[in-house]
Protein backbone atom coordinates (compact mmCIF):
# COMPACT_ATOMS: atom_id res chain seq x y z
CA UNK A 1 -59.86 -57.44 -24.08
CA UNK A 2 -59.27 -54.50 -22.25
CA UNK A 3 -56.55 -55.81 -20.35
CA UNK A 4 -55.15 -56.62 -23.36
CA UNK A 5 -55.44 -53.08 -24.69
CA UNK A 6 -53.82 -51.80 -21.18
CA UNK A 7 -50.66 -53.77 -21.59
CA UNK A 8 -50.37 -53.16 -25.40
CA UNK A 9 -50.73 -49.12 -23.90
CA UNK A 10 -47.69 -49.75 -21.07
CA UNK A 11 -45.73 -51.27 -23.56
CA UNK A 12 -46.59 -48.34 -25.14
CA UNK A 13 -45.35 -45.68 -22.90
CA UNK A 14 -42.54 -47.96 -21.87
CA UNK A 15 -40.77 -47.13 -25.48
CA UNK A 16 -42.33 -43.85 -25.88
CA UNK A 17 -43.03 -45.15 -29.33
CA UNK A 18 -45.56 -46.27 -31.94
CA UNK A 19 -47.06 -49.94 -31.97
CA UNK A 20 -48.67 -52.00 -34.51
CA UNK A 21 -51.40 -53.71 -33.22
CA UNK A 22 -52.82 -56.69 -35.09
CA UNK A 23 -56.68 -56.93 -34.66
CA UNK A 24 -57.93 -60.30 -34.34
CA UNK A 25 -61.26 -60.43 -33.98
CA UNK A 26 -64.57 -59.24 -31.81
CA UNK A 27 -66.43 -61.97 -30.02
CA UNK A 28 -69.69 -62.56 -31.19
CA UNK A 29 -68.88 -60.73 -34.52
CA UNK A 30 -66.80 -60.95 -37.65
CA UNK A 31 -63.59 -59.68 -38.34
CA UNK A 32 -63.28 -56.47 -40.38
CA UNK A 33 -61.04 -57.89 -42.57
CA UNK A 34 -57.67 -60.40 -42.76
CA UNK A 35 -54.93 -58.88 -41.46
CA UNK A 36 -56.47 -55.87 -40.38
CA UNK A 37 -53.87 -53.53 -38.27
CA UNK A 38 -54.04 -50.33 -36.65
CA UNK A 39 -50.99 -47.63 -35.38
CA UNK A 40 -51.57 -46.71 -31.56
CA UNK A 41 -49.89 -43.69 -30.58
CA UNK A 42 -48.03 -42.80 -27.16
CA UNK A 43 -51.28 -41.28 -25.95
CA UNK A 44 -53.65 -44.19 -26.57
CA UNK A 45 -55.51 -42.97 -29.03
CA UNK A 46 -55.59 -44.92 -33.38
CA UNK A 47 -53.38 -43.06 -35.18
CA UNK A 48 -54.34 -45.07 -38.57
CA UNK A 49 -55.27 -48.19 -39.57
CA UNK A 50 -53.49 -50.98 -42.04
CA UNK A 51 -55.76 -52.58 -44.34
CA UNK A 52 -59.02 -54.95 -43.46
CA UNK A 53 -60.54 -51.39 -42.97
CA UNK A 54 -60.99 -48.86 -40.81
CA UNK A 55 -61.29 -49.48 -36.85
CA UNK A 56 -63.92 -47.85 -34.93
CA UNK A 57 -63.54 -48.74 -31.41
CA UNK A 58 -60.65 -50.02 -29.12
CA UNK A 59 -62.99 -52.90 -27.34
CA UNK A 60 -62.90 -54.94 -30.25
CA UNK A 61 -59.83 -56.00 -29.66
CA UNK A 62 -59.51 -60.16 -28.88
CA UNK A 63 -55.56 -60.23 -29.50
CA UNK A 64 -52.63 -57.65 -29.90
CA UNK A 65 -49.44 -58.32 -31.90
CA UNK A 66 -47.03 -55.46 -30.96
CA UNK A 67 -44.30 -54.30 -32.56
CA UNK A 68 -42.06 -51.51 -31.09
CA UNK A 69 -41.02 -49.15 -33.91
CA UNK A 70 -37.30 -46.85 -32.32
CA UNK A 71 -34.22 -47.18 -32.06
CA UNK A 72 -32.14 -48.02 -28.42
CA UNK A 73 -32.85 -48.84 -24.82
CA UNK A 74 -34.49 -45.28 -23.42
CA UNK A 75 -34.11 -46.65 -19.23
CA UNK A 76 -32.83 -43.71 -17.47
CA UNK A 77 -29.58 -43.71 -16.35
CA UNK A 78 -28.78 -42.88 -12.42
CA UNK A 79 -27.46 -39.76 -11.98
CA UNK A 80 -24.20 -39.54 -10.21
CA UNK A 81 -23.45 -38.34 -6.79
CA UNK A 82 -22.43 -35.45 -6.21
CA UNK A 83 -19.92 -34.13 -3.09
CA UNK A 84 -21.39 -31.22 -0.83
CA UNK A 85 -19.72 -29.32 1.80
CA UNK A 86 -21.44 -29.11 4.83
CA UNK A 87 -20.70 -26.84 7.49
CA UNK A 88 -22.03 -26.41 11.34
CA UNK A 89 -24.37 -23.43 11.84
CA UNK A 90 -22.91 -21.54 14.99
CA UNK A 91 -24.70 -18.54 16.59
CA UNK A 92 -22.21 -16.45 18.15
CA UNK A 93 -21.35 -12.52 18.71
CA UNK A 94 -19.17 -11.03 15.88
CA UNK A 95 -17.78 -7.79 16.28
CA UNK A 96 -18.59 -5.17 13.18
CA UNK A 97 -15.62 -3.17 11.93
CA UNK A 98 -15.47 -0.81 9.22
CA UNK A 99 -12.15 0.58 6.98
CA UNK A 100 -11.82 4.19 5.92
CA UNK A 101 -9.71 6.00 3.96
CA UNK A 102 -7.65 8.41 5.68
CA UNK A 103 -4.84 10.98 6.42
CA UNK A 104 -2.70 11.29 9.52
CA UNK A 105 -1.13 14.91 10.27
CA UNK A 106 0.72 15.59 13.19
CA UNK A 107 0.48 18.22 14.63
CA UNK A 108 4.38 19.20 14.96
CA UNK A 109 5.99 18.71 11.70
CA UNK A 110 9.69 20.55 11.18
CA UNK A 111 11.17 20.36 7.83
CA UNK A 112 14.85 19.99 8.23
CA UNK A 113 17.62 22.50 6.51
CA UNK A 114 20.94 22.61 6.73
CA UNK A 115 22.76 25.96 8.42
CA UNK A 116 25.73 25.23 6.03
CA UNK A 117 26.47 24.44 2.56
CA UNK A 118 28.33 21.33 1.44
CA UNK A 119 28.10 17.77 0.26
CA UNK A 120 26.42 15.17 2.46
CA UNK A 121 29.43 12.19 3.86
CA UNK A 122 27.25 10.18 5.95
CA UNK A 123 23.72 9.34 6.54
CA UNK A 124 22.74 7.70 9.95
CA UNK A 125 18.78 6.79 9.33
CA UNK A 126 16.78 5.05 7.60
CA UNK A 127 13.51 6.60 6.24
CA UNK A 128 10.23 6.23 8.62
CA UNK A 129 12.47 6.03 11.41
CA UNK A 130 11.40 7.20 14.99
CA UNK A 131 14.23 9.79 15.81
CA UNK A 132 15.15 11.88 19.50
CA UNK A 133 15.31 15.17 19.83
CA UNK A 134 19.38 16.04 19.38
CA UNK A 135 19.82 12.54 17.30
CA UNK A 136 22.94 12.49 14.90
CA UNK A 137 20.68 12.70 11.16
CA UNK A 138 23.35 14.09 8.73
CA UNK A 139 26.98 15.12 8.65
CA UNK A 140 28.59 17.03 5.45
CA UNK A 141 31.88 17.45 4.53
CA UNK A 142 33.47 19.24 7.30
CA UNK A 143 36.98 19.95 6.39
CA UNK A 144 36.73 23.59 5.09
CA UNK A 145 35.21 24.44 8.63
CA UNK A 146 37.59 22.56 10.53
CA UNK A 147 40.27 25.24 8.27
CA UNK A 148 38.33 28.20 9.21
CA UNK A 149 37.99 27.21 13.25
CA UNK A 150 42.27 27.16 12.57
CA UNK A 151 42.21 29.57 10.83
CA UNK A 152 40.09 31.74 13.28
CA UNK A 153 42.08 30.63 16.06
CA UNK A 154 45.13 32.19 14.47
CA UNK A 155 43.48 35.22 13.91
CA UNK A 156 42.70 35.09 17.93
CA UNK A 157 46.06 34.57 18.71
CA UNK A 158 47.01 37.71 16.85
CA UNK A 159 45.00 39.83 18.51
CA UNK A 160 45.54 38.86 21.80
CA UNK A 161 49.26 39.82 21.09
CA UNK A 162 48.65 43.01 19.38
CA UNK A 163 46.20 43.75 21.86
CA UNK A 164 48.62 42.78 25.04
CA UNK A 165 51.42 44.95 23.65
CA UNK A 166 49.15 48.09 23.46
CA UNK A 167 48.59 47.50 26.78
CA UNK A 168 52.36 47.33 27.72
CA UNK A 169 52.77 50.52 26.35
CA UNK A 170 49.40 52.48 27.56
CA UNK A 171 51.06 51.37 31.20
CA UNK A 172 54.57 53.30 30.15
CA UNK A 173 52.68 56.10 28.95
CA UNK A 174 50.86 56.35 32.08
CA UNK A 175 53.71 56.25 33.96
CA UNK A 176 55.53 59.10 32.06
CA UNK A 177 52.91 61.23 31.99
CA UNK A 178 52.46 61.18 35.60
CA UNK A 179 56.21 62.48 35.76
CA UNK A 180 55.42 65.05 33.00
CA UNK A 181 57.65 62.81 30.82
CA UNK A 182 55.39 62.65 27.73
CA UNK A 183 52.96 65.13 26.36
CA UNK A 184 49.15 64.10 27.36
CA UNK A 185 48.27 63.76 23.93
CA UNK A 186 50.84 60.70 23.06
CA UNK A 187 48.86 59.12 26.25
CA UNK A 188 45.68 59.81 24.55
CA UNK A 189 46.72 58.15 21.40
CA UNK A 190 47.83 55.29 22.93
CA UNK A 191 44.80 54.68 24.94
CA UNK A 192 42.86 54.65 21.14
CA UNK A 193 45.28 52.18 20.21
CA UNK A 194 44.59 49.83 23.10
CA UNK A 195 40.85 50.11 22.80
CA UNK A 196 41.11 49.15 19.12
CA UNK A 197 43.02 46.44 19.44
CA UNK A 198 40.60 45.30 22.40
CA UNK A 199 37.71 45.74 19.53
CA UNK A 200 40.04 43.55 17.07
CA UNK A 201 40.59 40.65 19.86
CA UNK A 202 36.77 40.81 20.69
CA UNK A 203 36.00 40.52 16.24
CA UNK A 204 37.94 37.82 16.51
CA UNK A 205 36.81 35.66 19.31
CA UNK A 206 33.66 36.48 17.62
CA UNK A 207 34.75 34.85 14.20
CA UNK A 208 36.16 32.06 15.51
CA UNK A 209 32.99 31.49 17.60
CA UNK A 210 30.98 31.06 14.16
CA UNK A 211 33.35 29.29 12.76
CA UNK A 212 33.13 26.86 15.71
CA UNK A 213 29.57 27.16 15.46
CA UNK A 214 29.83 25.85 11.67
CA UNK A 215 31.78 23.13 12.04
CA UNK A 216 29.22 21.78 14.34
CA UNK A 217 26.70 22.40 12.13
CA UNK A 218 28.27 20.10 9.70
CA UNK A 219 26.56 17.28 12.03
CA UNK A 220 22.53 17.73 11.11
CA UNK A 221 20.63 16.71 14.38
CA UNK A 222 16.70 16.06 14.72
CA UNK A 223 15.38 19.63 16.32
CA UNK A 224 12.78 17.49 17.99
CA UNK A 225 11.41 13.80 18.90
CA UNK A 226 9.41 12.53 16.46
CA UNK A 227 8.98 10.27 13.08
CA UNK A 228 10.89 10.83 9.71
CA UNK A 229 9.63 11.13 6.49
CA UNK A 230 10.79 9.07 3.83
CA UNK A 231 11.42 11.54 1.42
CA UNK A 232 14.83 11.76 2.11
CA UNK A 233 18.01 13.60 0.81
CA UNK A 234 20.46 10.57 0.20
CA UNK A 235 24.44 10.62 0.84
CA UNK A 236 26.74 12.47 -1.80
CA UNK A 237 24.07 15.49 -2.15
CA UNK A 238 25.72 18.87 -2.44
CA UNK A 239 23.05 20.77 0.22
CA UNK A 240 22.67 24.62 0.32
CA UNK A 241 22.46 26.69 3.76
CA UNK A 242 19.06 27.27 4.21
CA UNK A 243 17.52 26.49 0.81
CA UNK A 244 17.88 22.51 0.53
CA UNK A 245 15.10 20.49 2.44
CA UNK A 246 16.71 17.29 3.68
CA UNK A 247 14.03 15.37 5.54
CA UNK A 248 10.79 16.25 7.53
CA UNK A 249 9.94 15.22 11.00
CA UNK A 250 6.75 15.01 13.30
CA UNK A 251 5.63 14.16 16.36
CA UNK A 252 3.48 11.15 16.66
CA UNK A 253 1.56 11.86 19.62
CA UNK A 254 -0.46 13.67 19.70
CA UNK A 255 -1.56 13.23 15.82
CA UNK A 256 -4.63 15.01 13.32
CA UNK A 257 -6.65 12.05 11.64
């Protein structure tokens, strides 16, 4: 009987249901009534009973008529595999580095002006570039110099010929006076006259020095080796002697971090 029971209970837990169990009969005693039925629950234990009365114990149990009370097949389904990447374990050295934020200086930095005033023809660098001292950077519009070194030189020429021809004539005076020919005073005079014409010559020599001195200037050169900035004056500016920063350049090495 109690191997009866047993696989009345698997059946039991197979469905994870409630059975009806038919009770049959007790050897050696009557039956509790016709038809008498009972409910077994998942856990074994009488749940209720089904007319023919109530049942007491489990061991009086001769046969078991089960039937399976739910709805479906409940046999677990396999889960499916699932893909994994494995990788070696290596034990090796690694080096450790670590990124800062930062500022480089250097530690000879020349901002670049121009010596004359005029509008920017040609650019020969790009911005960031690594420049020589006395490297070609700039050249503005040099055409109003190259009229003033003419110009100059005109004025030069002048002079020298005023200045020759006082001379001609400080030599006659010389001469007369050392026959008692002129008065000493006309020599005088004349020697005035030659040293302001020498001053005249010598003004302008000296203008048409700076004016040679501009023209050159009209070509912008790096005043020492280094790297650009890239905050650049581009071509077609109109740049002011002295006031208008073009482009910055520093040395790289040595450097402030």
């Amino acid at each position: 009987m109690r191997t009866i029971l047993s696989r009345a209970l698997a059946e039991l837990n197979a469905h994870r249901s409630v059975v009806l169990v038919t009770i049959v009969a007790e050897q050696g005693s009557a039956p509790r009534g016709p038809g008498s039925q009972m409910l077994v629950g998942a856990d074994g234990q009488l749940t209720g009973t089904i007319g023919g009365g109530q049942v007491e114990r489990q061991s009086e149990l001769l046969a078991l008529s089960l039937l399976t009370a739910g709805c479906g097949s409940t046999t677990p389904t396999k889960s499916a595999a699932v893909s994994v990447k494995a990788m070696k374990v290596l034990q090796q050295d690694t080096a450790v580095s670590h990124d800062y934020s930062g500022q480089i200086k250097s530690t000879n930095a020349v901002t670049i002006k121009p010596r004359v005033s005029g509008e920017i023809v040609e650019k020969y660098f790009t911005a960031g570039d690594p420049v020589e001292k006395g490297q070609p950077l700039y050249k503005i519009d040099d055409r109003q110099y190259e009229s003033e070194v003419l110009s100059a030189k005109s004025n030069v020429g002048k002079a020298r010929t005023t200045l020759n021809n006082s001379l001609v004539d400080l030599n006659r005076y010389q001469q007369l006076a050392a026959s008692g020919a002129v008065a000493e005073q006309t020599l005088t005079n004349q020697q005035a006259t030659v040293d302001s014409n020498q001053s005249s010559y010598d003004d302008a020599n000296t203008l048409l020095q700076k004016a040679q001195e501009n023209l050159e200037d009209t070509i912008i050169r790096a005043p020492i080796s280094g790297k650009l900035s890239v905050d650049d004056v581009p071509s077609g500016t109109y740049v002011t002697s002295g006031n208008t920063a073009l482009v910055s350049v520093g040395s790289i090495n040595p450097i402030y971090v």
